[in-house]
Protein backbone atom coordinates (compact mmCIF):
# COMPACT_ATOMS: atom_id res chain seq x y z
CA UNK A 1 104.49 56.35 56.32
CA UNK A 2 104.01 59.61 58.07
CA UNK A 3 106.63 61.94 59.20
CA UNK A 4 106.86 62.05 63.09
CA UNK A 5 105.88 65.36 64.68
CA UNK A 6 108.73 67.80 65.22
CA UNK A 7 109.60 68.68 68.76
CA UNK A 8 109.70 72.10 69.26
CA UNK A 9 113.79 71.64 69.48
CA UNK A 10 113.50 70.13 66.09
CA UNK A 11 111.36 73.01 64.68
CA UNK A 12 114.11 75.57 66.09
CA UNK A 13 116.81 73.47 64.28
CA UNK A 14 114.92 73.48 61.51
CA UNK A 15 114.92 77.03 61.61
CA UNK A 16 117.74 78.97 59.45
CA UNK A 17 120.22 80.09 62.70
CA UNK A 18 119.45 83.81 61.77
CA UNK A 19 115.92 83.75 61.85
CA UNK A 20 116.38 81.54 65.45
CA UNK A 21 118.17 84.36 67.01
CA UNK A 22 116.14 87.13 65.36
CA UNK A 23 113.30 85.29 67.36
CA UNK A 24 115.13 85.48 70.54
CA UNK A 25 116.11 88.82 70.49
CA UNK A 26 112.32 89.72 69.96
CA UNK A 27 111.72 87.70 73.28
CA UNK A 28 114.04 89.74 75.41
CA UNK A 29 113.14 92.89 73.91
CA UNK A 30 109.81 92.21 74.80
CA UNK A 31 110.38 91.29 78.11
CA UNK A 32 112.56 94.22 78.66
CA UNK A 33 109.17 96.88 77.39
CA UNK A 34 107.01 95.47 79.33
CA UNK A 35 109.39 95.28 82.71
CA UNK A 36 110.01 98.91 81.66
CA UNK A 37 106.07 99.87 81.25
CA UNK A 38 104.82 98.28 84.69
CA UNK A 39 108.58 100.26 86.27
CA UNK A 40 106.78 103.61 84.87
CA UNK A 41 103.04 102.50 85.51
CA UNK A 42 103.73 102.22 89.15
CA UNK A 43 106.60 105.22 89.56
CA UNK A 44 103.44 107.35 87.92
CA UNK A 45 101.05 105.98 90.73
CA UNK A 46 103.59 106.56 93.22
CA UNK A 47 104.07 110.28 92.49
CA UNK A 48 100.51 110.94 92.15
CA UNK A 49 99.96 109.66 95.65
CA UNK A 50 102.91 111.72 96.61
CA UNK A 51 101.23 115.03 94.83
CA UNK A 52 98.36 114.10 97.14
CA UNK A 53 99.92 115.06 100.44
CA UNK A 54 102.53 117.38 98.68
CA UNK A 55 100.36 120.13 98.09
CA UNK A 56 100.62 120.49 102.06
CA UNK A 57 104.17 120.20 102.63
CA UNK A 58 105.54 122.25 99.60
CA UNK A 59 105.51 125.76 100.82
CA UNK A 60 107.37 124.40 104.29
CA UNK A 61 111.37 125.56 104.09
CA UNK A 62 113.72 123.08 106.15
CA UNK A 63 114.89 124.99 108.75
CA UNK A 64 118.25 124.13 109.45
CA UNK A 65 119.83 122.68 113.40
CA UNK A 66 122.12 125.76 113.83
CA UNK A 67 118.91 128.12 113.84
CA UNK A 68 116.90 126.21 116.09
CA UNK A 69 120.30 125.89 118.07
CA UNK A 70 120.77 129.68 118.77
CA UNK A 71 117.19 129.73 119.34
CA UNK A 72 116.10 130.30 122.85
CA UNK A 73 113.22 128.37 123.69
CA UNK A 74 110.75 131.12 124.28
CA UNK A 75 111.35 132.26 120.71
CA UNK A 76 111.32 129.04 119.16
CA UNK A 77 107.69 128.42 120.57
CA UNK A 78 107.00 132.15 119.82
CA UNK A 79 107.53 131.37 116.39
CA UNK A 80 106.13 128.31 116.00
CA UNK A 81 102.26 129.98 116.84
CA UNK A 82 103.48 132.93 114.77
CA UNK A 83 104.74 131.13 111.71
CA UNK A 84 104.12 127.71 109.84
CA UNK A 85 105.30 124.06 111.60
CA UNK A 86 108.48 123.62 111.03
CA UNK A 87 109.37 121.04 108.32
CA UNK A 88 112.73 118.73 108.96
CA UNK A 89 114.72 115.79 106.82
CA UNK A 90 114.75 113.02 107.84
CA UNK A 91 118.41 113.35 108.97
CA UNK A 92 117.49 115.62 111.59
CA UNK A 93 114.68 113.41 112.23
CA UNK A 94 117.11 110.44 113.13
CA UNK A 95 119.60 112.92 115.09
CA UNK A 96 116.67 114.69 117.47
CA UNK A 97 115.62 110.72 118.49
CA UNK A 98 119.20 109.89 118.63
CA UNK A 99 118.47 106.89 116.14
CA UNK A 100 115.07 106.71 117.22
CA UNK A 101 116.70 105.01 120.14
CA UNK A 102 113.62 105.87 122.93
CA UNK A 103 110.29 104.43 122.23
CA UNK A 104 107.06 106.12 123.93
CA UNK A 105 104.32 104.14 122.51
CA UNK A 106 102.50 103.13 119.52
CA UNK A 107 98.89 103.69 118.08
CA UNK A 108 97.18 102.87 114.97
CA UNK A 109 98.45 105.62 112.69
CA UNK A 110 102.37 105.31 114.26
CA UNK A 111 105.71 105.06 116.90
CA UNK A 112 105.82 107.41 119.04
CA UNK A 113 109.69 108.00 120.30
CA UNK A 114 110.72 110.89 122.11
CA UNK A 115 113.57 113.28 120.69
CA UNK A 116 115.04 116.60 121.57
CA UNK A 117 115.79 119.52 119.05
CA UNK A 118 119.37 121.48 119.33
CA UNK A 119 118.16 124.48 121.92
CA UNK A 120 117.45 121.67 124.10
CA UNK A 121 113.21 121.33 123.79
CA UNK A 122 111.80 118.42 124.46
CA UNK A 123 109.95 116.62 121.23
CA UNK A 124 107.81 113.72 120.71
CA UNK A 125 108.28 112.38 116.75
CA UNK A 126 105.38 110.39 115.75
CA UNK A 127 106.63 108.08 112.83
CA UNK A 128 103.59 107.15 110.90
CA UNK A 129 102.98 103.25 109.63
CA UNK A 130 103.04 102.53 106.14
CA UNK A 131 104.78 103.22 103.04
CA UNK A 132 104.01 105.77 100.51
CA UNK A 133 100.16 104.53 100.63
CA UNK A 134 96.91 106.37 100.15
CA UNK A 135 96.25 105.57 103.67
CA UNK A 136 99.03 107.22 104.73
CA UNK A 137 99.39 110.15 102.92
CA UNK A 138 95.22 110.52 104.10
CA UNK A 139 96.40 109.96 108.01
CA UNK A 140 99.15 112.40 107.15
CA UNK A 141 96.92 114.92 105.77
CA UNK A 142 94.47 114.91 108.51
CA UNK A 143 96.81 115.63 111.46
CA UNK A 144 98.90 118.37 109.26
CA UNK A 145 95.07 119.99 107.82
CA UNK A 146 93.56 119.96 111.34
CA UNK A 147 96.28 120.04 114.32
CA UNK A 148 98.41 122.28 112.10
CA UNK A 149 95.64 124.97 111.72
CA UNK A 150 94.97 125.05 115.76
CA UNK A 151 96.47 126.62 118.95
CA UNK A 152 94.80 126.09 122.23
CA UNK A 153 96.24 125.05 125.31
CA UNK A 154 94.32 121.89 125.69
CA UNK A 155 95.57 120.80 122.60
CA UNK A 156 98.66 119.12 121.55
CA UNK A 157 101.15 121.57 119.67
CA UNK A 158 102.62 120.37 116.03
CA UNK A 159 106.59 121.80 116.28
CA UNK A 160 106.96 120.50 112.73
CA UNK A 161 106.54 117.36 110.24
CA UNK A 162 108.96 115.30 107.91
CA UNK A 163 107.53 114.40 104.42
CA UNK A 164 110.10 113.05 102.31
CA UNK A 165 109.94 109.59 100.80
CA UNK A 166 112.05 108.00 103.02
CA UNK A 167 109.73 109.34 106.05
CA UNK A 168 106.31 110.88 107.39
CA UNK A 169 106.65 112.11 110.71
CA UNK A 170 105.06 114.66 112.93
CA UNK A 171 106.83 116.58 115.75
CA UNK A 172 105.04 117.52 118.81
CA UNK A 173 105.74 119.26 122.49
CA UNK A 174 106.73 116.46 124.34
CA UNK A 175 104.43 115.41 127.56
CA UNK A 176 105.65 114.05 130.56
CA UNK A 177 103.19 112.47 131.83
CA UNK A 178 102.04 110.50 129.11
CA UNK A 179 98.83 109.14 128.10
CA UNK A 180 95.99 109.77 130.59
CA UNK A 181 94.62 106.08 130.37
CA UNK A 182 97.87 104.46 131.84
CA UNK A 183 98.29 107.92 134.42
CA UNK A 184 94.73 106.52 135.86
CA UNK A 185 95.50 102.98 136.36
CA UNK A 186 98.78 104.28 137.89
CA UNK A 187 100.13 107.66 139.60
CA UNK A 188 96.69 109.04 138.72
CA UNK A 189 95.33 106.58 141.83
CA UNK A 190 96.93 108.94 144.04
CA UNK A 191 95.91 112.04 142.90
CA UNK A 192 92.78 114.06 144.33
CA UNK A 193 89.65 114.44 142.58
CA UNK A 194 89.73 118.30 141.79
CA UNK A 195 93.38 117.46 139.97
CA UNK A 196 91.44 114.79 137.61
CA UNK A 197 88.18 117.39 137.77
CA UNK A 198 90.51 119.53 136.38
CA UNK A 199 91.56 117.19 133.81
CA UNK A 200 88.20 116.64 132.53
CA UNK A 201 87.50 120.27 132.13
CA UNK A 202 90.65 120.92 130.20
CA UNK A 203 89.81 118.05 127.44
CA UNK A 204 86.56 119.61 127.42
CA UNK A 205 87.88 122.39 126.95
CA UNK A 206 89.94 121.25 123.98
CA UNK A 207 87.05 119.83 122.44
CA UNK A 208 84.75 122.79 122.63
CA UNK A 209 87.31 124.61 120.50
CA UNK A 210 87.41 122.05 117.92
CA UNK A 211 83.53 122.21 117.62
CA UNK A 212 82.90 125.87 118.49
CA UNK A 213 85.39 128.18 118.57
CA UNK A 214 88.01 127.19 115.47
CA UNK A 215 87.39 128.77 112.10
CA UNK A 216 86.15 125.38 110.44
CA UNK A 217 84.34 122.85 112.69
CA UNK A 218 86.78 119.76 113.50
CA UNK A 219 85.22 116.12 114.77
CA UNK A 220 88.23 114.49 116.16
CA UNK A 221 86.13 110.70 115.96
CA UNK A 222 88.50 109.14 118.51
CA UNK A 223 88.41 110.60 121.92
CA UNK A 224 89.47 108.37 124.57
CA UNK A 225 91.96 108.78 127.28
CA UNK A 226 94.70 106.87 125.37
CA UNK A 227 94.52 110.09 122.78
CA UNK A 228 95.01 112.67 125.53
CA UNK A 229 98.18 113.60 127.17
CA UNK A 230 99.23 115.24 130.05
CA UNK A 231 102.27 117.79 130.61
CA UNK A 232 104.40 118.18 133.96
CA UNK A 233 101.15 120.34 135.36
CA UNK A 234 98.68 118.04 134.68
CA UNK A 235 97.59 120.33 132.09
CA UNK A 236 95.31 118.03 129.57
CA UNK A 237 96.42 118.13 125.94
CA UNK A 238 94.07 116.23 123.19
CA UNK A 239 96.05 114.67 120.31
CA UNK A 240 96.23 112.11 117.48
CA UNK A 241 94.53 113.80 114.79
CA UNK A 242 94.91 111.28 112.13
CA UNK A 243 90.82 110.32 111.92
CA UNK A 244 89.74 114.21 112.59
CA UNK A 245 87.83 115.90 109.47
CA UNK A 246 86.94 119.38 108.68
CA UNK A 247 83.64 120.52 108.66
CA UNK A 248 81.67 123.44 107.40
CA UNK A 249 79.47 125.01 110.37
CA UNK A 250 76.60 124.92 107.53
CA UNK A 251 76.75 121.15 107.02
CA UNK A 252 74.23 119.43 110.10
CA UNK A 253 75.10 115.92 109.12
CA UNK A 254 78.95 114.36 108.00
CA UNK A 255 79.23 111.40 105.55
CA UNK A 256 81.38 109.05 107.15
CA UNK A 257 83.76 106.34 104.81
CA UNK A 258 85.35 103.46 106.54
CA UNK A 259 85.20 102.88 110.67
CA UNK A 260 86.11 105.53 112.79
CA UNK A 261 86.59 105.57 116.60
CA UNK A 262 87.61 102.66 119.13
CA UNK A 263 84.80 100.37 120.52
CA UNK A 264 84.04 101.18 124.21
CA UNK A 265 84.08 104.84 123.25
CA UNK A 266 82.93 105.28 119.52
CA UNK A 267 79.72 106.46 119.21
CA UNK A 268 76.45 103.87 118.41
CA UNK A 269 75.58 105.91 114.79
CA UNK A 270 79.48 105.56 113.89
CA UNK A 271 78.90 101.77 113.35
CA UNK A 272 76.31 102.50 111.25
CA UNK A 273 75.55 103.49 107.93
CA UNK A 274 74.27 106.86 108.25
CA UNK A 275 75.13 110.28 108.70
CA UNK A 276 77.14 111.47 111.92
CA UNK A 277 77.89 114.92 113.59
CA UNK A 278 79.51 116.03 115.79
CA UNK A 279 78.18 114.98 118.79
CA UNK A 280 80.13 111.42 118.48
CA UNK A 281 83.13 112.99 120.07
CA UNK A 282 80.62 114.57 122.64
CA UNK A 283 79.67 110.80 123.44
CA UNK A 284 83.52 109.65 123.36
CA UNK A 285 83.90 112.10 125.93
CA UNK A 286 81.30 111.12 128.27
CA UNK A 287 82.85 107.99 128.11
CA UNK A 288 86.47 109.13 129.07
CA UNK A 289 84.66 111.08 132.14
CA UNK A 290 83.80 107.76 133.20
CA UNK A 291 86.84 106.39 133.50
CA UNK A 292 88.41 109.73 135.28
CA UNK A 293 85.64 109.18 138.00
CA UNK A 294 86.31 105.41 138.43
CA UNK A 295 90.22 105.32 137.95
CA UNK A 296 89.95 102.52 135.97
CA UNK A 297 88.91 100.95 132.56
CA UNK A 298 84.93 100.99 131.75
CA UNK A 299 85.15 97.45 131.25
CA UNK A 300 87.07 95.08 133.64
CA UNK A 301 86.84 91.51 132.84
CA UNK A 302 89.03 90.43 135.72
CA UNK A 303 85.99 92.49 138.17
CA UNK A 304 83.02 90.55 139.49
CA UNK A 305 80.25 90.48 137.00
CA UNK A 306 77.89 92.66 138.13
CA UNK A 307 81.02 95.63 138.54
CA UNK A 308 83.00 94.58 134.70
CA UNK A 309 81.10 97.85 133.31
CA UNK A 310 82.22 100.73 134.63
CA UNK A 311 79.41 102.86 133.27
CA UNK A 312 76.51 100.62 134.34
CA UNK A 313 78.00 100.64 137.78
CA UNK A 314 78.36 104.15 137.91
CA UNK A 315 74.22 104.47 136.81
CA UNK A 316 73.35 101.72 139.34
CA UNK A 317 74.92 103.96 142.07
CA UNK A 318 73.52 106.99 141.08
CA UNK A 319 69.57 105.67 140.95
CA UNK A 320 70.19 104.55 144.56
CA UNK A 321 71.67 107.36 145.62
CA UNK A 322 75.14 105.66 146.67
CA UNK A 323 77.96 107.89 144.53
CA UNK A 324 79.62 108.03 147.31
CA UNK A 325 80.61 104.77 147.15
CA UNK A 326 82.87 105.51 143.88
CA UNK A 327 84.74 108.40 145.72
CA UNK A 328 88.37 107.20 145.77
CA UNK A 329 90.06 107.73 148.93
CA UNK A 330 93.80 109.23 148.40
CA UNK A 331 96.72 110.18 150.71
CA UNK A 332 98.99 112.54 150.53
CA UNK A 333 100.06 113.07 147.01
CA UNK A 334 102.97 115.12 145.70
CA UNK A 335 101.60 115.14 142.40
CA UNK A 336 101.51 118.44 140.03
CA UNK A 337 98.51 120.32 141.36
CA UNK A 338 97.01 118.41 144.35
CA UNK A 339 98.27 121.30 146.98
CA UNK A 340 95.23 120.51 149.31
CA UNK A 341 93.38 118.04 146.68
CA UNK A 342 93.07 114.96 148.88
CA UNK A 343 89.66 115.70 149.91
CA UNK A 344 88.82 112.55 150.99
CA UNK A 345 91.66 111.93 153.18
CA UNK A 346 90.91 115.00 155.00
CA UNK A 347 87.76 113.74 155.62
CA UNK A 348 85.44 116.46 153.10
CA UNK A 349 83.42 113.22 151.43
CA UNK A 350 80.77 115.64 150.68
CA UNK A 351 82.50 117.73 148.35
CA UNK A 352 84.15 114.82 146.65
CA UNK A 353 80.52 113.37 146.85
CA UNK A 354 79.36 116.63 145.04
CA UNK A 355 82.22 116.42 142.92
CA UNK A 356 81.57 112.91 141.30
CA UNK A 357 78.11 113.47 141.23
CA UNK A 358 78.41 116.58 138.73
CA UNK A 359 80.52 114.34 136.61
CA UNK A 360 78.46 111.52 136.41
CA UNK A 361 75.58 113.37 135.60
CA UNK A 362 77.82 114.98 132.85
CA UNK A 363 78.44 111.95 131.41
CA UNK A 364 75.55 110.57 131.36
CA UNK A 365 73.92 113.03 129.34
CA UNK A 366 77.31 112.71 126.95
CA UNK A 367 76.39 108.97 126.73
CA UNK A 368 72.93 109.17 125.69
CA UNK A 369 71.71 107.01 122.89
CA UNK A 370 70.05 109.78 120.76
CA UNK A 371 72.62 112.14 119.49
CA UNK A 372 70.02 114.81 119.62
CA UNK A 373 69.91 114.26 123.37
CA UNK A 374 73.79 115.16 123.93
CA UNK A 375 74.44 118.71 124.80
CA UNK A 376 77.27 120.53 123.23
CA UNK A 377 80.78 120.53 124.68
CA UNK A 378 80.11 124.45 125.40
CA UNK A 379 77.14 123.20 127.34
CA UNK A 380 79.28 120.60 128.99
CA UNK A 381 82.35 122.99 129.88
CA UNK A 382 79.77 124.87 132.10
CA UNK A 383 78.10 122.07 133.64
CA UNK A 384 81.43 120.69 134.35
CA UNK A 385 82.53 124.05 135.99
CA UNK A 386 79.27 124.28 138.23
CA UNK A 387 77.96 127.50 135.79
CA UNK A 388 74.84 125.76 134.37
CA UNK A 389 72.50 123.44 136.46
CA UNK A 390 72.13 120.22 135.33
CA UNK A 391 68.76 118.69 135.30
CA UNK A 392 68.44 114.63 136.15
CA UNK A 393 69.38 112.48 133.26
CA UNK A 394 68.02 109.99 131.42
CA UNK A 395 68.73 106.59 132.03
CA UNK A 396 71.38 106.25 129.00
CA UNK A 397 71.34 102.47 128.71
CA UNK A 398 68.20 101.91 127.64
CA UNK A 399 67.07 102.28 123.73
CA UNK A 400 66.02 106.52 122.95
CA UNK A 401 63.76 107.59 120.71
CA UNK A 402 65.63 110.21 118.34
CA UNK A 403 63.93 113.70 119.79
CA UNK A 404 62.27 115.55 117.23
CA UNK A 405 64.34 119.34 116.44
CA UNK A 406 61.28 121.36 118.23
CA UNK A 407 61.99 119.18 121.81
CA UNK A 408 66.00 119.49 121.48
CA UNK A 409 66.62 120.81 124.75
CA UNK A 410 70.40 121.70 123.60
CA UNK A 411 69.33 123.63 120.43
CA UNK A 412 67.50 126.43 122.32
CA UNK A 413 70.14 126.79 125.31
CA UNK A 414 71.12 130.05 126.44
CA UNK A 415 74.07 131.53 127.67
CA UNK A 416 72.92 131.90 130.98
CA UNK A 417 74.56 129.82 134.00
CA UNK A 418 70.98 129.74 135.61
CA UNK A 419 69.72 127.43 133.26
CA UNK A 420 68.26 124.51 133.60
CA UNK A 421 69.03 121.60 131.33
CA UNK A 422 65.61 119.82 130.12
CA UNK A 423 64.40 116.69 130.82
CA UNK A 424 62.48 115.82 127.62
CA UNK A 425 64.32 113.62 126.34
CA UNK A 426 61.77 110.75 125.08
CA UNK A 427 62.88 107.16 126.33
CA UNK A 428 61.17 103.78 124.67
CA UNK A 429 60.96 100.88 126.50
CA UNK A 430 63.76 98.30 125.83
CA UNK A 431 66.89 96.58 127.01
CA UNK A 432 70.17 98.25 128.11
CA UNK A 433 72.17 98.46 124.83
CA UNK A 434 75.77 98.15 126.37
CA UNK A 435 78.40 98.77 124.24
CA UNK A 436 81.67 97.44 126.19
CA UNK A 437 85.41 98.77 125.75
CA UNK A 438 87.43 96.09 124.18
């Protein structure tokens, strides 16, 4: 008769005692190597994702609270244009926000809370999401390679940063005002028109020295009004950096990876697979101009139908020859820089006629379809401040032919404000191609 089969209890009694616990100790010390391998394989992923963003932040000295302290606040900022930003621990960090104790917003790359340093200057610290990620260390990199590098007074100024594992943070001049999309559906209702023409101008401003005037070329990718702020003077200030990318003046077209820009204000080529330039942010801004003339979001879904986009509205008007009808009537107004700005309660609806006019037909050049068909923010800085003439547009809602380089009305414009802008820009027959703000 045969044996029964041995259990694997029965084989480890079988087993001599030494040999049993010989086996076991292999187990553990197994167990223990490979615990120990995957601890090191990830620690040695983890620092080379920390080398990555490193290599900015590792000729920054901390700068200790007593110097900032004796500091006046003329020569802190004097130093901060003159010198590197500032680099702080986290410590400090946690002490300028007072425990990160007052929140001012949030965005896709971070909290915004606002802080103040020891001589008494107003800070916003922008905490950014994530852990020690690729992502982040990339979001990091783009606001500290691009922001860092740039001094103009239309955009925001970087005080300093945090890097440290326990923290990525960036320090910027705080704004008062806040975000211009939430000024427009509130105290911005009140304000005259030149105050918010004035806005416009600065952010194009702002813009035009990314593209033009700084020593590398910088696309932004996500102008909209949430990403510009306003100081105590209404003085327009563009910020979050974290998409923005260098560019060499030499390169015509930019490879893109992964989706840039918000819908409502992202350009049409940015959703697709192709090459961009920088003329998306010229189209983001058209957008925002929009929304300065109207006071309100481009799309309304609460509005009746035929008035939920903004932009179409706005086009509507302007083919019949009724933008008067979007000139907001204001009071009084105490706010920064409407001294005499409520044009159209003193009864002067032509100028504020003239004024809306200019920007609409700003925009919708910005807007058009064809990217070849946008002018450059220098162009649109002088339209914008009545130095160039600006011919009729294009209807920008209907489907454009791509203009060939030879009948690029932009490429060939001169510096002179008598100018006339072109009107050859090639339309095709076809639908509106509406592309709504979410």
């Amino acid at each position: 008769m045969a044996a029964p089969p041995m259990s694997a209890g029965t084989m480890a009694g079988a087993l001599p005692r030494g040999k049993s616990r010989v086996r076991g100790q292999d187990v553990v010390v197994s167990t223990i190597l490979g615990i120990i391998g995957v601890t090191v394989a990830l620690y040695r992923a983890f620092r080379r994702v920390e080398a990555f963003a490193g290599t900015v932040a590792q000729h920054y000295k901390v700068v200790p609270d007593h110097r900032i302290r004796n500091a006046t606040v003329e020569d802190f900022l004097r130093e901060i244009v003159r010198e590197k930003p500032i680099r702080f621990t986290p410590r400090q960090l946690a002490g300028f926000t007072r425990s990160y104790s007052t929140r001012l917003g949030a965005g896709g790359f971070g909290t915004v809370y606002k802080g103040e340093l020891p001589n008494g200057l107003a800070v916003a610290v922008k905490v950014l999401h994530g852990g020690p990620d690729r992502r982040s260390e990339e979001q990091f990199m783009a606001e500290m390679g691009t922001i860092g590098r740039t001094h103009h007074i239309n955009l925001v100024r970087l005080f300093g940063f945090c890097f440290d594992a326990a923290a990525r943070a960036l320090v910027y001049e705080y704004m008062e005002h806040g975000a211009l999309d939430a000024y427009l559906l509130g105290r911005g209702r009140r304000a005259g028109l030149p105050a918010l023409r004035d806005v416009a101008v600065g952010v194009a401003r702002g813009i035009r020295y990314l593209h033009e005037e700084c020593q590398q070329k910088i696309v932004h990718y996500d102008i909209k009004p949430g990403n510009v702020l306003l100081d105590g003077g209404l003085t327009p200030k563009v910020a979050d950096f974290g998409l923005s990318q260098l560019v060499n003046r030499a390169d015509t077209h930019i490879s893109v990876s992964g989706v840039r820009g918000t819908p409502g204000y992202a350009a049409p080529e940015l959703w697709m697979q192709s090459g961009v330039t920088e003329k998306c942010d010229v189209y983001s801004f058209g957008m925002l101009l929009l929304e300065i003339v109207g006071r309100r979001r481009n799309f309304d879904e609460a509005a009746p139908e035929s008035q939920q986009w903004f932009p179409k509205l706005a086009w509507a008007k302007y083919e019949a020859g009724e933008l008067a009808d979007l000139v907001v009537v204001t009071g009084s107004s105490s706010e920064p820089g409407n001294a005499g700005d409520s044009v159209a309660a003193v009864g002067d609806v032509r100028q504020s006629k003239e004024m809306v006019e200019r920007m609409c037909k700003v925009a919708f050049w910005c807007v058009q379809q064809s990217p070849e068909a946008r002018p450059p923010m220098g162009a649109v800085v002088m339209m914008l401040e009545g130095e160039m003439d600006i011919a009729l547009p294009a209807n920008p809602f209907q489907h454009l032919m791509a203009a060939p380089a030879a009948m690029n009305q932009w490429t060939t414009m001169a510096g002179s404000s008598t100018n006339m802008v072109s009107t050859n820009a090639p339309i095709s027959e076809g639908r509106s191609n509406e592309i709504v703000s979410l």
